[in-house]
Structures are given as C-alpha cells and as structure tokens.
PDB file of N, CA and C in Angstrom:
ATOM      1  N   UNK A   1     206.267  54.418 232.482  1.00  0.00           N
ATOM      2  CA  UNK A   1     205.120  54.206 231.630  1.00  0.00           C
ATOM      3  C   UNK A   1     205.204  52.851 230.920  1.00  0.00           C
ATOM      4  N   UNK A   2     206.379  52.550 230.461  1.00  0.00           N
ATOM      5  CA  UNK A   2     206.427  51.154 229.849  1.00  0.00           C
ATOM      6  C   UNK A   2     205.993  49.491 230.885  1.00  0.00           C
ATOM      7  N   UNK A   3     206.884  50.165 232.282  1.00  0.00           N
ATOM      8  CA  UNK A   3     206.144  48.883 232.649  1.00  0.00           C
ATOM      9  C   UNK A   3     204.394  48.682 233.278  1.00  0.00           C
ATOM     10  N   UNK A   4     204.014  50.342 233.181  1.00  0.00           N
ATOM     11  CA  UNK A   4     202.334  49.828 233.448  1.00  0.00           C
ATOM     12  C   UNK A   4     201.642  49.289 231.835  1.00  0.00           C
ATOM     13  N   UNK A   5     201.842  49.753 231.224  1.00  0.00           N
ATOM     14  CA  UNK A   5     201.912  49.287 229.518  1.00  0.00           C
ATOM     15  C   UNK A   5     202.052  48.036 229.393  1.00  0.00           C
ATOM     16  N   UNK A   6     203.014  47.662 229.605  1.00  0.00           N
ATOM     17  CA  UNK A   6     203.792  45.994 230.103  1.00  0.00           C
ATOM     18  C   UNK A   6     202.312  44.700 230.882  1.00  0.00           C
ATOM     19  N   UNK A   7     202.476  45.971 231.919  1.00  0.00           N
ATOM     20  CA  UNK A   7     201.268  45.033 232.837  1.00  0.00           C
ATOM     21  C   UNK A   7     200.017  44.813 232.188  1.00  0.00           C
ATOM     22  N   UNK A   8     199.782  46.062 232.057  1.00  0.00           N
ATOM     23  CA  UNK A   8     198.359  45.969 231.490  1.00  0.00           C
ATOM     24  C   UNK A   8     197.662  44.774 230.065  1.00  0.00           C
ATOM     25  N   UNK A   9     198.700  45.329 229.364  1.00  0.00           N
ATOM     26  CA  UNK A   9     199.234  44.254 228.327  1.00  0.00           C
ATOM     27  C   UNK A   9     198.846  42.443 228.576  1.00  0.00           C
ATOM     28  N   UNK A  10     199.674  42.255 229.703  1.00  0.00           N
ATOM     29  CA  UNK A  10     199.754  41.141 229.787  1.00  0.00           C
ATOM     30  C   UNK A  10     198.354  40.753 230.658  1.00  0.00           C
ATOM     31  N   UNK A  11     197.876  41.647 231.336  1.00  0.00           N
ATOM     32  CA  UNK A  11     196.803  41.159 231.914  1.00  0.00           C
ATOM     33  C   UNK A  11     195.504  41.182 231.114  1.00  0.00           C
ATOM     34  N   UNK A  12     195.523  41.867 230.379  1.00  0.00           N
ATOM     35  CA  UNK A  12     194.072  41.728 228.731  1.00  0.00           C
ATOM     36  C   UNK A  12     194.595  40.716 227.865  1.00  0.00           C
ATOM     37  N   UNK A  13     195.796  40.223 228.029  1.00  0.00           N
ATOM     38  CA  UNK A  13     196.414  38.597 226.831  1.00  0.00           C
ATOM     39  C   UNK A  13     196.133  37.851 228.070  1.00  0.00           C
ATOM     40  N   UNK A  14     195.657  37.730 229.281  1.00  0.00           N
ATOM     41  CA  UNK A  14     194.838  36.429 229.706  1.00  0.00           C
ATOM     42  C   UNK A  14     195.812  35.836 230.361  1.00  0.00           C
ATOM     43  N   UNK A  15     196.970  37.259 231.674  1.00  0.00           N
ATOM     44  CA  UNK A  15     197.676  36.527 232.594  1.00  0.00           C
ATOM     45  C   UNK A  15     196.636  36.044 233.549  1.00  0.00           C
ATOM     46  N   UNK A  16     197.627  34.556 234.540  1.00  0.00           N
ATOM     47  CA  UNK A  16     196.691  33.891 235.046  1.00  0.00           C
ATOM     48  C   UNK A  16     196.417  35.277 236.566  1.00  0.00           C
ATOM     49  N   UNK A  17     194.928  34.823 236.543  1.00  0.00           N
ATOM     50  CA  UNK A  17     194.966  35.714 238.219  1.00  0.00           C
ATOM     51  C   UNK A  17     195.879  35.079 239.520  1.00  0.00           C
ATOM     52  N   UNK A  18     196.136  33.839 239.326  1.00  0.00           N
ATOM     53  CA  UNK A  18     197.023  33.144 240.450  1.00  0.00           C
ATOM     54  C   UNK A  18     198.561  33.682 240.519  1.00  0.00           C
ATOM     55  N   UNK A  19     198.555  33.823 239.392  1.00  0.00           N
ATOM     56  CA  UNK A  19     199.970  34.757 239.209  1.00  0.00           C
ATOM     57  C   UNK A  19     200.304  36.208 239.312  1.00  0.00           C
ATOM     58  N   UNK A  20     199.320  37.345 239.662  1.00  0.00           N
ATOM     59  CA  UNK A  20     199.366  38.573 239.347  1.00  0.00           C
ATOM     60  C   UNK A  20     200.055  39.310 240.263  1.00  0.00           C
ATOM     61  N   UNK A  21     200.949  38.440 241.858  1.00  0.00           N
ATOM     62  CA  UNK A  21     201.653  38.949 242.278  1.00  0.00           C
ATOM     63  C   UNK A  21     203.358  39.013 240.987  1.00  0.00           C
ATOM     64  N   UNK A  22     203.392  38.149 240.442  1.00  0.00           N
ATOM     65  CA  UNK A  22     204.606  38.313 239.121  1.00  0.00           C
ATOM     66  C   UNK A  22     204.939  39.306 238.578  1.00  0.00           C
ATOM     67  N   UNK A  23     203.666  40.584 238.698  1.00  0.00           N
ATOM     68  CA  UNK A  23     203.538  41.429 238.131  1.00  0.00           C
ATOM     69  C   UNK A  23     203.699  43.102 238.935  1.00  0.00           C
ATOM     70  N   UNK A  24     203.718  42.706 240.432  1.00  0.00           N
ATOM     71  CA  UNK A  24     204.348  43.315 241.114  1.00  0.00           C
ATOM     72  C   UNK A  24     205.440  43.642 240.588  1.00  0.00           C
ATOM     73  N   UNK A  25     206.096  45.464 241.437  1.00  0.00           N
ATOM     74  CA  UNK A  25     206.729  46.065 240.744  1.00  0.00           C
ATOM     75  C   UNK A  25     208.066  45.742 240.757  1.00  0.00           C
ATOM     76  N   UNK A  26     208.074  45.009 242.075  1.00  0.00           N
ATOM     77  CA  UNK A  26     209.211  44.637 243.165  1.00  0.00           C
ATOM     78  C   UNK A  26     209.891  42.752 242.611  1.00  0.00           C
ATOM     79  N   UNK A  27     208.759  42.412 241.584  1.00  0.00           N
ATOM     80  CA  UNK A  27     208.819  41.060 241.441  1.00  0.00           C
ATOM     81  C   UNK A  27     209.054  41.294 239.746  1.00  0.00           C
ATOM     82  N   UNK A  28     208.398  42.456 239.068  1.00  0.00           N
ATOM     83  CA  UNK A  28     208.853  42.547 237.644  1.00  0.00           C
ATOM     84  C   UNK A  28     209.693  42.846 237.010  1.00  0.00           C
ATOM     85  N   UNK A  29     209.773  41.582 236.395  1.00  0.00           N
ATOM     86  CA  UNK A  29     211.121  41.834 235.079  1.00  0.00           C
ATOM     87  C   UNK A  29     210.707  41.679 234.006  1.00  0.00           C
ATOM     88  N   UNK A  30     210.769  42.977 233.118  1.00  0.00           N
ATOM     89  CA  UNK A  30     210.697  42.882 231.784  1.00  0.00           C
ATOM     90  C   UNK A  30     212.098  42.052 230.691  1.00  0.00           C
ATOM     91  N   UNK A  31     210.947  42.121 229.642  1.00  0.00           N
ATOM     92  CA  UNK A  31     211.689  40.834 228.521  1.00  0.00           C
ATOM     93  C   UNK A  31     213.125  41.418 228.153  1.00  0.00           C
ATOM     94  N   UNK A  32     214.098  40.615 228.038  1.00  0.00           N
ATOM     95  CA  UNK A  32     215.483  41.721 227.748  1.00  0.00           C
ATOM     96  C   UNK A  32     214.776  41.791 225.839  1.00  0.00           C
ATOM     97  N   UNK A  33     215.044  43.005 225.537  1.00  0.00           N
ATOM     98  CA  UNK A  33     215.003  43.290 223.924  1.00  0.00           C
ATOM     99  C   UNK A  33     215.731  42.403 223.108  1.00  0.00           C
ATOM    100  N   UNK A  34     215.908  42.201 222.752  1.00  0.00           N
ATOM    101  CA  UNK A  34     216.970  41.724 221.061  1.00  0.00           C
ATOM    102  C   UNK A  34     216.834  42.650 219.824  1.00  0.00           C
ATOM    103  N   UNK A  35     218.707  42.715 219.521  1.00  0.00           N
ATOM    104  CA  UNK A  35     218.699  43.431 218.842  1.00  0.00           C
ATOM    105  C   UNK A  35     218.451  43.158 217.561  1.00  0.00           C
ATOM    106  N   UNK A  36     218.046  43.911 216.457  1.00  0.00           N
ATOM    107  CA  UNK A  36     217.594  43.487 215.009  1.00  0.00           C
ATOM    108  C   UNK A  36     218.079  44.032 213.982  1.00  0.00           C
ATOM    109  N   UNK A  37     219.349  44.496 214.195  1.00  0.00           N
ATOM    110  CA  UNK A  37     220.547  44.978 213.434  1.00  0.00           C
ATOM    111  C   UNK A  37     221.550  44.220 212.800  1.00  0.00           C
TER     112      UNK A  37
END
C-alpha cells in the first residue's frame, strides 16, 4: 500500500510523464527514511 501511495503521490506533485517508467515497480525505489531520534 505504501508504494501505490508513493506513486500516486508523486504523480499529482507533477512527476514528469517522460519519466513514469521510474515509477515502475521493478524500477522503484523508495526514499530511505531518516531517523528523528
């Protein structure tokens, strides 16, 4: 669920359409977190 969340996300903040293979599942990498402790 997080990475369709992820996608979706980024594609309503105005990812480019030239890029939307990036977003493939096989091609996506989500942001590593940082911790805030």
């Amino acid at each position: 669920l997080a990475y369709l969340t992820d996608v979706l996300t980024r594609i309503v903040n105005g990812h480019p359409n030239r890029d939307i293979d990036l977003l493939l599942p096989w091609a996506y990498r989500a942001q590593a977190l940082k911790a805030v402790a």
